[in-house]
C-alpha atoms as a PDB file:
ATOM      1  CA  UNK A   1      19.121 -14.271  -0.121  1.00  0.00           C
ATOM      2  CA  UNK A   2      16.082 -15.269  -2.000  1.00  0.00           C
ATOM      3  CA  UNK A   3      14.000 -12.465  -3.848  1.00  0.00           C
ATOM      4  CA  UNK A   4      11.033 -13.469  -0.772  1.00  0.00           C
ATOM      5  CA  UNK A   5      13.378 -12.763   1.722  1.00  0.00           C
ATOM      6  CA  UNK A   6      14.721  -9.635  -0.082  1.00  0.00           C
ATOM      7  CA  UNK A   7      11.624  -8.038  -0.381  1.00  0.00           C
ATOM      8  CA  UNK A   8      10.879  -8.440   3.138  1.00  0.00           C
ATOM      9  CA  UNK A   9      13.886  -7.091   4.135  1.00  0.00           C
ATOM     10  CA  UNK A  10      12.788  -3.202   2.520  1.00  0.00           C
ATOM     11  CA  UNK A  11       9.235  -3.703   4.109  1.00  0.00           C
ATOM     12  CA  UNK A  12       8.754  -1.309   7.283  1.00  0.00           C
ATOM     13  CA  UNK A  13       5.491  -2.857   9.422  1.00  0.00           C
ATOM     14  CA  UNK A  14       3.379   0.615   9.803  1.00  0.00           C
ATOM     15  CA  UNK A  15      -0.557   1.657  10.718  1.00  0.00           C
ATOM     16  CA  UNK A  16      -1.506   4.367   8.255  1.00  0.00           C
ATOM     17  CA  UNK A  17      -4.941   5.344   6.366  1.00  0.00           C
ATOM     18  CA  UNK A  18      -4.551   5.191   2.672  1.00  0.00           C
ATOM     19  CA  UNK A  19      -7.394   5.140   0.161  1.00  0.00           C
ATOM     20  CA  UNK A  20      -6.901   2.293  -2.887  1.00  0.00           C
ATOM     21  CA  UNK A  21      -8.934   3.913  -5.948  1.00  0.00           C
ATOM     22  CA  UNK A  22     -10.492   1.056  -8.453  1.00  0.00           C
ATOM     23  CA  UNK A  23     -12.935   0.331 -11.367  1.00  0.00           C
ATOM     24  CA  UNK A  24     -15.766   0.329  -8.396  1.00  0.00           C
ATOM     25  CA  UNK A  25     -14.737   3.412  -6.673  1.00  0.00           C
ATOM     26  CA  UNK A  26     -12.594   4.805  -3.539  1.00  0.00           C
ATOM     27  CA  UNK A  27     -12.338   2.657  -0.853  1.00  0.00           C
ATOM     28  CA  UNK A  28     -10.465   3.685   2.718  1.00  0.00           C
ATOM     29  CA  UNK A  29      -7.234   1.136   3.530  1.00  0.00           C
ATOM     30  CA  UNK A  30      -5.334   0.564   6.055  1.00  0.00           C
ATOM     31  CA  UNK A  31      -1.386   0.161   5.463  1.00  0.00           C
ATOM     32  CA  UNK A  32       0.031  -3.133   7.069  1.00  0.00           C
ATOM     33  CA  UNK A  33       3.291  -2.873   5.168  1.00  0.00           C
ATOM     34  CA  UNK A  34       5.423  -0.754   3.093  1.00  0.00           C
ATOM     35  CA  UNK A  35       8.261  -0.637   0.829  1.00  0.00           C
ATOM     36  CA  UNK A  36       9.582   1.203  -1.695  1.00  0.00           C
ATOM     37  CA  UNK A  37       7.993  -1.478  -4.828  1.00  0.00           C
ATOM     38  CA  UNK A  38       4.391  -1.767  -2.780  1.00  0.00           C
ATOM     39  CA  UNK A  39       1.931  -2.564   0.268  1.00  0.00           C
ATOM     40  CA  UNK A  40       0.251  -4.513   1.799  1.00  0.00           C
ATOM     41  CA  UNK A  41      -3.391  -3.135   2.840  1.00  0.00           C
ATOM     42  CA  UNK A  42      -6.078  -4.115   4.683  1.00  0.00           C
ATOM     43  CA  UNK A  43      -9.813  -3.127   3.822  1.00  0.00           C
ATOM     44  CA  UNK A  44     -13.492  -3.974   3.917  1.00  0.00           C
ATOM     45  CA  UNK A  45     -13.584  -3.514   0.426  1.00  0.00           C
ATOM     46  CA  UNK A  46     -10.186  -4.950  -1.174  1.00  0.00           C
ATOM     47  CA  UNK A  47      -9.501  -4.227  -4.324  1.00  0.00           C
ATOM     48  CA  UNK A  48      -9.775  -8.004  -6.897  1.00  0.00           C
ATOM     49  CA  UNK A  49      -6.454  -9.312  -7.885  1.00  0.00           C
ATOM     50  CA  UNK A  50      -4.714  -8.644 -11.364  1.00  0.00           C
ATOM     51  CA  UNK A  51      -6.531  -5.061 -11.578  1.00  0.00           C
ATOM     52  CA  UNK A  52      -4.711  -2.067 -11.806  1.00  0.00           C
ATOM     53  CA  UNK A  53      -5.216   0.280  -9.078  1.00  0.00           C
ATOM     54  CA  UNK A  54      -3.826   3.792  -7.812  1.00  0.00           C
ATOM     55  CA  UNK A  55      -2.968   4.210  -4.196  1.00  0.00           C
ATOM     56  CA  UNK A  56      -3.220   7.657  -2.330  1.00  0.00           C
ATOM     57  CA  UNK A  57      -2.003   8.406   0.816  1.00  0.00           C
ATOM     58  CA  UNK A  58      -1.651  12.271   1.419  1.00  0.00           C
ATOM     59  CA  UNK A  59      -0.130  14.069  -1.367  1.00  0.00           C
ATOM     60  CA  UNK A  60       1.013  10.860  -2.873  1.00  0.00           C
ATOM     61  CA  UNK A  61      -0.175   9.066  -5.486  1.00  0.00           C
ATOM     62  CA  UNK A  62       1.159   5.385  -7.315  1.00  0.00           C
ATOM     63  CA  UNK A  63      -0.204   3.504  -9.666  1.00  0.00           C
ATOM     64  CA  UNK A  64      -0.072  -0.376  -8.600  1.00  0.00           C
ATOM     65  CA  UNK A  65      -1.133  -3.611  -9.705  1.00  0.00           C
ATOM     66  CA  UNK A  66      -3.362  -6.037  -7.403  1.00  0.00           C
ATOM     67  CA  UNK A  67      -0.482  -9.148  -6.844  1.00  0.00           C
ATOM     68  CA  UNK A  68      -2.923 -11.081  -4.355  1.00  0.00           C
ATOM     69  CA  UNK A  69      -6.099 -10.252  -2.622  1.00  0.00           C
ATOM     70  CA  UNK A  70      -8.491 -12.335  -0.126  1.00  0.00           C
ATOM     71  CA  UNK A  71     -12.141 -11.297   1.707  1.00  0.00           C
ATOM     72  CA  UNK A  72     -10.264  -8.761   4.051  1.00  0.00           C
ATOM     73  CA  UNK A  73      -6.221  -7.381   2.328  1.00  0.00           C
ATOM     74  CA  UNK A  74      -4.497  -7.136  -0.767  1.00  0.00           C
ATOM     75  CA  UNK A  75      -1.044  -6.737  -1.570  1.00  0.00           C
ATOM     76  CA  UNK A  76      -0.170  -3.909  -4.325  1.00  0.00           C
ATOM     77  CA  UNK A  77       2.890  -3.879  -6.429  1.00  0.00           C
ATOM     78  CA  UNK A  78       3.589   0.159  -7.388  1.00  0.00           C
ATOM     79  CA  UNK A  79       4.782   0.143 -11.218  1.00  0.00           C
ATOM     80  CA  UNK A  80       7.430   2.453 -10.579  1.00  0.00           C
ATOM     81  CA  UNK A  81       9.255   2.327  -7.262  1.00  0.00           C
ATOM     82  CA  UNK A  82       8.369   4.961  -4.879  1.00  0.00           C
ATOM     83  CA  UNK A  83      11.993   6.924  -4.105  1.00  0.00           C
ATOM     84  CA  UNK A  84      12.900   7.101  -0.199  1.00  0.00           C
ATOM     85  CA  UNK A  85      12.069  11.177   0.055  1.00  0.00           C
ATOM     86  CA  UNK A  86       8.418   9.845  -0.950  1.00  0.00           C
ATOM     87  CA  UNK A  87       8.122   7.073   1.265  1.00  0.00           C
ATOM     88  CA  UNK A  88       9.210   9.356   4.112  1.00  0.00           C
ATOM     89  CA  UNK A  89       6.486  12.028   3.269  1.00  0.00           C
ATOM     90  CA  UNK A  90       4.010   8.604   3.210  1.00  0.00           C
ATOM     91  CA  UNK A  91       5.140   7.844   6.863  1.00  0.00           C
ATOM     92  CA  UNK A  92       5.149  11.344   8.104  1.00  0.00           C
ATOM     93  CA  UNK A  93       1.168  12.329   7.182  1.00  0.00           C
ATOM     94  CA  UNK A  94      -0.858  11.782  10.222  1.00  0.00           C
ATOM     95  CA  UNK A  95      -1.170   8.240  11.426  1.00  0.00           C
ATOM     96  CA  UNK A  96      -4.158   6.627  12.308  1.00  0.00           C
ATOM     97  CA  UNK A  97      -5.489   8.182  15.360  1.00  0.00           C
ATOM     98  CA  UNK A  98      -4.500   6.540  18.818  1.00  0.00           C
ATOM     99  CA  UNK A  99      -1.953   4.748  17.188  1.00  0.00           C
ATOM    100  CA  UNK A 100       2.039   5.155  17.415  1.00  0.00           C
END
C-alpha cells in the first residue's frame, strides 16, 4: 500500500462546522474529511498554503500546517495526531444542521 492510499484509508468523509484560526483572523469551515493526522476543509476564506494554522471544532483544538490550498479548500496536516477518543468527541458535536 502506498503512503496515498494509506492515508486515505484512516479518512472518514463527514459534514461538520469547524472554524480554521490564521494570521488574518477566524474563518468558519466546513469539514470534507477527517483523520486522525488532518482535514480536509472547505471555506470562503481558505487559509494560504505553508502557514501554520489551529483548527477548532467544539472543545477541540490542533495546531496544523496548510499542505495545499486553492480559491475554495485546504487540506491541514495536525502536528500531533489527534488520538481516536478526540476524533470521536469531533464527530459527535452537532453536525451541520439538516445534514446526517
Amino acid at each position: 500500500m502506498t503512503e496515498q492510499q494509506a492515508r486515505k484509508a484512516g479518512r472518514k468523509h463527514v459534514l461538520m462546522n469547524a472554524v480554521i484560526i490564521s494570521e488574518g483572523g477566524s474563518h468558519q469551515a466546513r469539514i470534507a474529511d477527517l483523520s486522525s493526522t488532518g482535514v480536509r476543509i472547505s471555506s470562503n476564506n481558505p487559509p494560504l498554503a505553508n502557514r501554520d494554522v489551529i483548527f477548532k471544532r467544539g472543545s477541540v483544538f490542533a495546531a496544523a500546517r496548510v499542505a495545499w490550498a486553492d480559491q475554495t479548500s485546504a487540506g491541514l496536516e495536525f502536528y500531533t495526531e489527534v488520538d481516536a477518543e478526540a476524533l470521536t468527541a469531533l464527530r459527535a458535536i452537532d453536525p451541520i444542521p439538516g445534514v446526517g
